[in-house]
Protein backbone atom coordinates (compact mmCIF):
# COMPACT_ATOMS: atom_id res chain seq x y z
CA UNK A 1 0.00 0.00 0.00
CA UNK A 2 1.14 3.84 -1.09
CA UNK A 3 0.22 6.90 -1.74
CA UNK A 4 0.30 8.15 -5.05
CA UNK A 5 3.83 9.68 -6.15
CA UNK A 6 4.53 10.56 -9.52
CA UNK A 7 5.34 14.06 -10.80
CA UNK A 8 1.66 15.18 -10.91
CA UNK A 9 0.81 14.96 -7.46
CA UNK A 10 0.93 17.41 -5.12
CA UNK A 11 1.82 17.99 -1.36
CA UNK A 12 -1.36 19.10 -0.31
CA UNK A 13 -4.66 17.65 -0.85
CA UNK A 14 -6.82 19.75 -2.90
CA UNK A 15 -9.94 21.33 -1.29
CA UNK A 16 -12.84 19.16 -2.03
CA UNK A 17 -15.35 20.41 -4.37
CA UNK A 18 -19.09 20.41 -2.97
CA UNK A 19 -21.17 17.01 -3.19
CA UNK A 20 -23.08 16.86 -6.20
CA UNK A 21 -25.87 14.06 -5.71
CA UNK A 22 -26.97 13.28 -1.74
CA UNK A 23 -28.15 9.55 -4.07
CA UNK A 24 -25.19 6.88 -4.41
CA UNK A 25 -23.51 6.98 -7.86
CA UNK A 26 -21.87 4.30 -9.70
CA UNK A 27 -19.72 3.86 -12.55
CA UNK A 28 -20.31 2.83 -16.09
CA UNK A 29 -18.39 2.02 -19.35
CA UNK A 30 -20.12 4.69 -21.22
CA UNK A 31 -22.39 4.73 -24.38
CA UNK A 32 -24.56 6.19 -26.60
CA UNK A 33 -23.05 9.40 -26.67
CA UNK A 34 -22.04 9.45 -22.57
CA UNK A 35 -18.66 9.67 -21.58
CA UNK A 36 -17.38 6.75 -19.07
CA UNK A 37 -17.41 7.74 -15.49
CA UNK A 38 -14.33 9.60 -14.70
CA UNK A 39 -14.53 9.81 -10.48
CA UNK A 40 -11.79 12.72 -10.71
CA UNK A 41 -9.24 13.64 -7.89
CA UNK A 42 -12.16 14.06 -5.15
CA UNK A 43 -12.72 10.77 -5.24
CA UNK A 44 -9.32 9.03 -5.54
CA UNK A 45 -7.93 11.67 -2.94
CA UNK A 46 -10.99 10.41 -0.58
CA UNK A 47 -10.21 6.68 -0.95
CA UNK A 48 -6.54 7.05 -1.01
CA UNK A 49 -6.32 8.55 2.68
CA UNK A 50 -9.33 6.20 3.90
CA UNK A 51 -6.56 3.32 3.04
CA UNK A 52 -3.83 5.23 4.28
CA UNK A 53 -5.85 5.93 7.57
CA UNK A 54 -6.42 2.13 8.30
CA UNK A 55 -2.50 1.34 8.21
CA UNK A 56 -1.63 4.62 10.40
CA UNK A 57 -4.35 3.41 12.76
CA UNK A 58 -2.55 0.48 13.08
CA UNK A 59 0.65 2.27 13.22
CA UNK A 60 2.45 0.67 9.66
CA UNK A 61 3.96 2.40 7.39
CA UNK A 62 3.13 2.87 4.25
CA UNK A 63 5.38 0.13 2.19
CA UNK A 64 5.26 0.77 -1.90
CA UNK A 65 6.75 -3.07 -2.66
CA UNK A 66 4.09 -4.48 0.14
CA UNK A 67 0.66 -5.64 -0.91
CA UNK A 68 -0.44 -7.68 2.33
CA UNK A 69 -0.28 -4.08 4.45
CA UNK A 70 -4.07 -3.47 4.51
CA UNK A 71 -4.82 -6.98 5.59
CA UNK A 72 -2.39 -6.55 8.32
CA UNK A 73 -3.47 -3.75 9.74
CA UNK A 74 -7.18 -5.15 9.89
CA UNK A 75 -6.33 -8.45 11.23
CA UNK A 76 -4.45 -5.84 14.28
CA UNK A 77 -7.10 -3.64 14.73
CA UNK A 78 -9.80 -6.32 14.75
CA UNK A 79 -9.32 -9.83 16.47
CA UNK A 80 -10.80 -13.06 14.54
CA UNK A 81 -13.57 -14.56 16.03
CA UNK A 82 -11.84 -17.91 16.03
CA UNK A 83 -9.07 -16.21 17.92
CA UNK A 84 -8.06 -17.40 21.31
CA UNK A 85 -6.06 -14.08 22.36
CA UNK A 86 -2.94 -16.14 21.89
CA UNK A 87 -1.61 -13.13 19.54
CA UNK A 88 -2.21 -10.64 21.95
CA UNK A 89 1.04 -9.02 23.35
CA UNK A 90 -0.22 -7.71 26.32
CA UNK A 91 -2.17 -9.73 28.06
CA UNK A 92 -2.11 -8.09 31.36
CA UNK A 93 -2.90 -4.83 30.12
CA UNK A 94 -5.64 -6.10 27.68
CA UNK A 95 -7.57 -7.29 30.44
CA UNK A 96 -7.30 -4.94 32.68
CA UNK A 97 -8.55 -2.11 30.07
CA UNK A 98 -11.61 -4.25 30.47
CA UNK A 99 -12.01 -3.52 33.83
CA UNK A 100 -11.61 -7.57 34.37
CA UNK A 101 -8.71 -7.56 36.76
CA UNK A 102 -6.81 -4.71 38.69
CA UNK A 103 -3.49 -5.37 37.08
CA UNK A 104 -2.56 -8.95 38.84
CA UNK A 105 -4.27 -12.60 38.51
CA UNK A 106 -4.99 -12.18 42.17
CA UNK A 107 -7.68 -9.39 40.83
CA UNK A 108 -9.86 -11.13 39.11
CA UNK A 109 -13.18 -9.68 38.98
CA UNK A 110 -16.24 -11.59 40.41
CA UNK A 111 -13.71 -13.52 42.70
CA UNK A 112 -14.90 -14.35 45.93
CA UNK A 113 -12.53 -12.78 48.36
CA UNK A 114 -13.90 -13.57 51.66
CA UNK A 115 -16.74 -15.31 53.69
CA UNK A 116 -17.70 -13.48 57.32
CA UNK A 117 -19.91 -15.50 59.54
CA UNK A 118 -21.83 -13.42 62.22
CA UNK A 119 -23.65 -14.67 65.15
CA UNK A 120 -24.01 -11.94 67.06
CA UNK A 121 -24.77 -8.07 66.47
CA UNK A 122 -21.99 -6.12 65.42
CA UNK A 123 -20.99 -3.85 62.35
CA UNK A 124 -19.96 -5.62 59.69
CA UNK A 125 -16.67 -4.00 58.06
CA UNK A 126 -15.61 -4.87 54.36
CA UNK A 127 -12.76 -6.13 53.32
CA UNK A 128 -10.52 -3.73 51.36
CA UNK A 129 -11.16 -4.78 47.40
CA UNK A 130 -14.93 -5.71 47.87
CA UNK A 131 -17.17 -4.72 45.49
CA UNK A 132 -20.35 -6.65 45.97
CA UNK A 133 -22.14 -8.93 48.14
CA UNK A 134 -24.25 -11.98 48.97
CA UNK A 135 -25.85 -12.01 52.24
CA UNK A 136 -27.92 -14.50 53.48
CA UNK A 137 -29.71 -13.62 56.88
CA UNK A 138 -31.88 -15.28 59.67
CA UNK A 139 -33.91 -14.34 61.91
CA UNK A 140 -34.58 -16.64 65.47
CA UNK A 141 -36.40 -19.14 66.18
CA UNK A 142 -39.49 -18.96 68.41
CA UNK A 143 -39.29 -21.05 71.97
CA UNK A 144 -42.10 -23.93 72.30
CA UNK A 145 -44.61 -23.58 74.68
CA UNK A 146 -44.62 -25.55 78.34
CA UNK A 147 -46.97 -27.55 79.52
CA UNK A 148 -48.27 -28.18 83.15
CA UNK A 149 -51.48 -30.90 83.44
CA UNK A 150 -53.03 -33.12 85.98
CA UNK A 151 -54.84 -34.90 83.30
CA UNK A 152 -55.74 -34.74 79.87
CA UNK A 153 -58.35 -31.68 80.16
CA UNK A 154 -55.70 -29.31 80.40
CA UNK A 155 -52.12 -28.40 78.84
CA UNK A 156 -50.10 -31.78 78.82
CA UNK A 157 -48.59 -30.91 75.82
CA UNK A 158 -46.92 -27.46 74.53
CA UNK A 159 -46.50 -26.84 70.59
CA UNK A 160 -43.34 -26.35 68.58
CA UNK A 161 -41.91 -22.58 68.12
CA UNK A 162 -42.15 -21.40 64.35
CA UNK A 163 -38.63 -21.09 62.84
CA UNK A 164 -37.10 -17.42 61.71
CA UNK A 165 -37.52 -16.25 57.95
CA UNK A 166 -34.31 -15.97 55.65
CA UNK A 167 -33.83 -13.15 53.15
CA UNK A 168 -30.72 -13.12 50.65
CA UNK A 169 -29.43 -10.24 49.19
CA UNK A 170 -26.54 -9.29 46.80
CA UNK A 171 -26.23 -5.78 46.78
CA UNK A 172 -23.53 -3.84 45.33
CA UNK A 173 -21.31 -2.26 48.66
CA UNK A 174 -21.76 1.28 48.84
CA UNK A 175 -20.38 1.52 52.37
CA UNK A 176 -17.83 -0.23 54.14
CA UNK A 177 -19.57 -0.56 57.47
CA UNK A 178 -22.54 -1.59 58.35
CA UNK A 179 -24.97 -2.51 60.83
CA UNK A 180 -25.72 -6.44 61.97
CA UNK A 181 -28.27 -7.26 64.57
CA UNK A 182 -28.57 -11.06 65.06
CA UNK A 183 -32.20 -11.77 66.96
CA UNK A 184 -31.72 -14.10 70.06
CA UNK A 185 -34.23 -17.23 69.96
CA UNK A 186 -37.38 -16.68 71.94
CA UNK A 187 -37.42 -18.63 75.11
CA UNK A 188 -39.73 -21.75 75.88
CA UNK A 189 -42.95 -21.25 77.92
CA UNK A 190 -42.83 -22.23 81.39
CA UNK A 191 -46.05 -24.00 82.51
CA UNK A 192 -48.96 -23.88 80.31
CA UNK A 193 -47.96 -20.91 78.66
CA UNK A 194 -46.69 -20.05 75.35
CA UNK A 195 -42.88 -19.82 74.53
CA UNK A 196 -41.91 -16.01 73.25
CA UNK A 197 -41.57 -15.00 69.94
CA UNK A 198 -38.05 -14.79 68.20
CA UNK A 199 -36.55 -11.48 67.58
CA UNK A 200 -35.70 -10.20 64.06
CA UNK A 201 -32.15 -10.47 62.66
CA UNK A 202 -30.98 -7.83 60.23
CA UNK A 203 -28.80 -6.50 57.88
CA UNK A 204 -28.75 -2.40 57.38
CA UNK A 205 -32.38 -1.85 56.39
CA UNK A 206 -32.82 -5.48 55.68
CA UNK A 207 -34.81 -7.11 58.08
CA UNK A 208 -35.46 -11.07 58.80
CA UNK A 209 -38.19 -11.62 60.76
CA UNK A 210 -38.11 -14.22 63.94
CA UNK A 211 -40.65 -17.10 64.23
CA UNK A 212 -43.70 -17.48 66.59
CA UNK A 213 -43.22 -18.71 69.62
CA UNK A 214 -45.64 -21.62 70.35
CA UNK A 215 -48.99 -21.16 71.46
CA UNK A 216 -51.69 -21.88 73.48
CA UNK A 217 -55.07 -20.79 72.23
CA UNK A 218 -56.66 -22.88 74.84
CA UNK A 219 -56.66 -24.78 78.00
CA UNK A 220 -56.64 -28.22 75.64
CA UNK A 221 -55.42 -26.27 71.88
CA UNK A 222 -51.55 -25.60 71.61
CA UNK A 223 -51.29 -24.39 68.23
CA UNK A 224 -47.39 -24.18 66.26
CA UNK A 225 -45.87 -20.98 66.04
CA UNK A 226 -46.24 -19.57 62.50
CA UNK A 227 -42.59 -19.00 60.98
CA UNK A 228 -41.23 -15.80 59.80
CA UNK A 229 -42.44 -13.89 56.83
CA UNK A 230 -39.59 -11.53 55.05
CA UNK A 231 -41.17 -8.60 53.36
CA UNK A 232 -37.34 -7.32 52.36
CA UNK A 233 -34.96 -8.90 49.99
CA UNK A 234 -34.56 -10.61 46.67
CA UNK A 235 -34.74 -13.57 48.04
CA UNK A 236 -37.37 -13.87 50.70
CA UNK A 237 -38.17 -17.75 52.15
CA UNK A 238 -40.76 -18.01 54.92
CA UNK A 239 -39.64 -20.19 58.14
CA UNK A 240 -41.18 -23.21 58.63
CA UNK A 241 -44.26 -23.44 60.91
CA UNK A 242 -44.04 -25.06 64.74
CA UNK A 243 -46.14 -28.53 64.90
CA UNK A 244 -49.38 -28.36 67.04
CA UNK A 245 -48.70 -29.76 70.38
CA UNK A 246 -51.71 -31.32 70.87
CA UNK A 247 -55.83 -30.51 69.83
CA UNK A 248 -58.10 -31.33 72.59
CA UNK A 249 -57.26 -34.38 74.83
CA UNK A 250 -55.01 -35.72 71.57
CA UNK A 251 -51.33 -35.14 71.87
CA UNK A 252 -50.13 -34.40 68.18
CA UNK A 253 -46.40 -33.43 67.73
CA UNK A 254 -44.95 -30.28 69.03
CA UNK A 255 -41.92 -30.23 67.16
CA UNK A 256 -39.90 -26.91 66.39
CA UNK A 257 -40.05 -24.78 63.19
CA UNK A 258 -37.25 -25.82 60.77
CA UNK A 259 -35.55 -23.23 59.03
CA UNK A 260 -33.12 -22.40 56.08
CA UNK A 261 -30.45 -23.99 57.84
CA UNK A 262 -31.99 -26.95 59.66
CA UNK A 263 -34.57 -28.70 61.66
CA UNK A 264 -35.76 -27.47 64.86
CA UNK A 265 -35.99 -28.73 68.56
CA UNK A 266 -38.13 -32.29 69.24
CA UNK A 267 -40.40 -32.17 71.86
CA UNK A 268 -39.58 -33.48 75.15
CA UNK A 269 -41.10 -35.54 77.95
CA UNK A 270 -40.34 -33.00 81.21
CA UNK A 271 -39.32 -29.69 78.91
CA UNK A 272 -38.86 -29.07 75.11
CA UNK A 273 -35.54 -29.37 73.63
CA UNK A 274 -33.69 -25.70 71.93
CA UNK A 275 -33.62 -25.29 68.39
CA UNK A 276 -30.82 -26.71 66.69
CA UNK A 277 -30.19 -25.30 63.31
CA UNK A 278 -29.75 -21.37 63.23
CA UNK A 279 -33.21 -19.66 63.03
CA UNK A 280 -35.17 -22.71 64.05
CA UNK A 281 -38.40 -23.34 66.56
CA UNK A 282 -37.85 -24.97 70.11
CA UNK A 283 -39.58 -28.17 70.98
CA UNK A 284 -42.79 -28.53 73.47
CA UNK A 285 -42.72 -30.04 76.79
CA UNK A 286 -45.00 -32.72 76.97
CA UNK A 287 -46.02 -34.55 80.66
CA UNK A 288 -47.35 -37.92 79.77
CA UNK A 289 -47.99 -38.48 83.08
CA UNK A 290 -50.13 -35.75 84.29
CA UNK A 291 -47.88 -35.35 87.14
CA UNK A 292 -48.84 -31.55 87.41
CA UNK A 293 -45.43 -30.35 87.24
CA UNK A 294 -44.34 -27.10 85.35
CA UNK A 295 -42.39 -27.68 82.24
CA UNK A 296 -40.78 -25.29 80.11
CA UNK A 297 -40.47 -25.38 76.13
CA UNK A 298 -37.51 -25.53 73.99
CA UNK A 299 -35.62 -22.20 73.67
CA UNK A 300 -35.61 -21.51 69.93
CA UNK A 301 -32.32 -21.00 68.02
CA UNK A 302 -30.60 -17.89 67.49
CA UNK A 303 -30.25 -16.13 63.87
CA UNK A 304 -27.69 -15.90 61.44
CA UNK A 305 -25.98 -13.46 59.35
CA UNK A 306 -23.10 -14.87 56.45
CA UNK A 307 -21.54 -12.28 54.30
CA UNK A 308 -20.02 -13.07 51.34
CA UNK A 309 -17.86 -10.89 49.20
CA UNK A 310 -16.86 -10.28 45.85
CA UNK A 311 -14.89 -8.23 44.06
């Protein structure tokens, strides 16, 4: 590829006469009294430095005795699709013009760079490098309900606690610190009496709500506490409900709320047995026996908060 250099040609490029049709032109041979199409120095000048522009994009020069220079310069300005980036110099610096790593491997973007388990309140402070996050929150279980009876007219048998609600979120960080509250588990009822709701867990503005503890709408009707319901979140998921302890003289279950992480307290002959998995319901206390005694529900499980971040 060259520009044009015989005695004729000038230094400067002419000034460029106004367009003449706005419609697309093309050439012919001639005939029948017209002239052939002569496209005149506009035109050659025009197509001459579009060339010439392609091979000083890609920084050649121009080369009289070399024909392939046009190709070249396309195949460097424009990658083959088949290509694996192989022929790339650079690679470092290629991808980090595309805002895919920070100048090391180590930077990779979308990386997880760190997981922080929380399990109880505190302000949560990024990592340096984080730029986004997944958080996955619980709120606590509600405690199961107790149970005191001399016979089978009254409350021999307390319900299960509903289990916390979970919300996950993956919001972009906008700042570094901020706010965790993890709800403690609602404690079991003592007696005949319900166990205490859960409190909420929560993240910022982002709240997940505790579980029911479990009731007693009756002197023979121990209902399961209802689980959490998350109204925040893109992912909300409703804690499982406490099992009915028992409905008139009938004992039924009274097992804890089960949550996102895990099943929830049994109940238990002489007191209810705590929540096990984060966020889930205590157990009843059942008395078999009638003996009269006062027995206290399992306490329900605590929340959860796990952060984890991205870059």
């Amino acid at each position: 590829m060259y520009f044009v250099d015989n005695g004729s040609a000038v230094p400067v490029m002419p000034q460029v006469k106004p367009v003449s049709s706005a419609t697309p032109q093309f050439f012919t041979e001639g005939g029948n009294g017209t002239p052939p199409t002569y496209p005149g120095p506009d035109w050659f000048n025009i197509f001459q430095l579009e060339l010439l522009n392609v091979l000083k994009e890609a920084q050649i020069n121009p080369d009289k005795a070399n024909h392939t220079q046009l190709v070249t310069a396309m195949k460097k300005l424009f990658l083959d699709a088949s290509s694996n980036g192989s022929d790339i110099p650079d690679k470092a610096a290629f991808l980090s013009n595309l805002g895919l790593v920070g100048g090391l491997a180590s930077d990779a973007v979308g990386r997880l760079i760190g997981v922080k388990i929380i399990t109880a309140s505190t302000s949560y402070i990024a990592t340096p490098g984080t730029k986004w996050l997944r958080v996955t929150i619980t709120g606590s279980g509600g405690g199961g309900g107790g149970c005191q009876a001399s016979s089978n007219n009254e409350t021999f048998f307390g319900a299960g606690g509903g289990a916390g609600g979970t919300v996950i979120i993956t919001p972009v960080l906008v700042n570094n610190i901020i706010p965790v509250t993890i709800g403690a588990g609602g404690a079991g009822g003592v007696g005949s009496k319900s166990g205490l709701n859960g409190g909420d867990s929560s993240f910022g503005s982002v709240i997940a709500p505790g579980g029911e503890g479990g009731g007693k709408s009756g002197v023979t009707n121990t209902n399961g506490g209802n689980g959490g319901v998350p109204s925040t979140g893109n992912i909300k998921i409703i804690g499982g409900c406490g099992s009915d302890g028992q409905s008139g003289n009938i004992g039924v279950s009274g097992e804890g709320g089960a949550s996102y992480w895990g099943g929830g307290g049994r109940a238990g002959a002489g007191g209810g047995l705590s929540g096990k998995a984060y966020g889930s319901g205590g157990g009843g206390a059942y008395d078999a026996g009638y003996s009269g005694t006062s027995m206290t529900g399992g306490k329900g499980a605590n929340g959860i908060c796990i952060i984890e971040e991205f870059a």
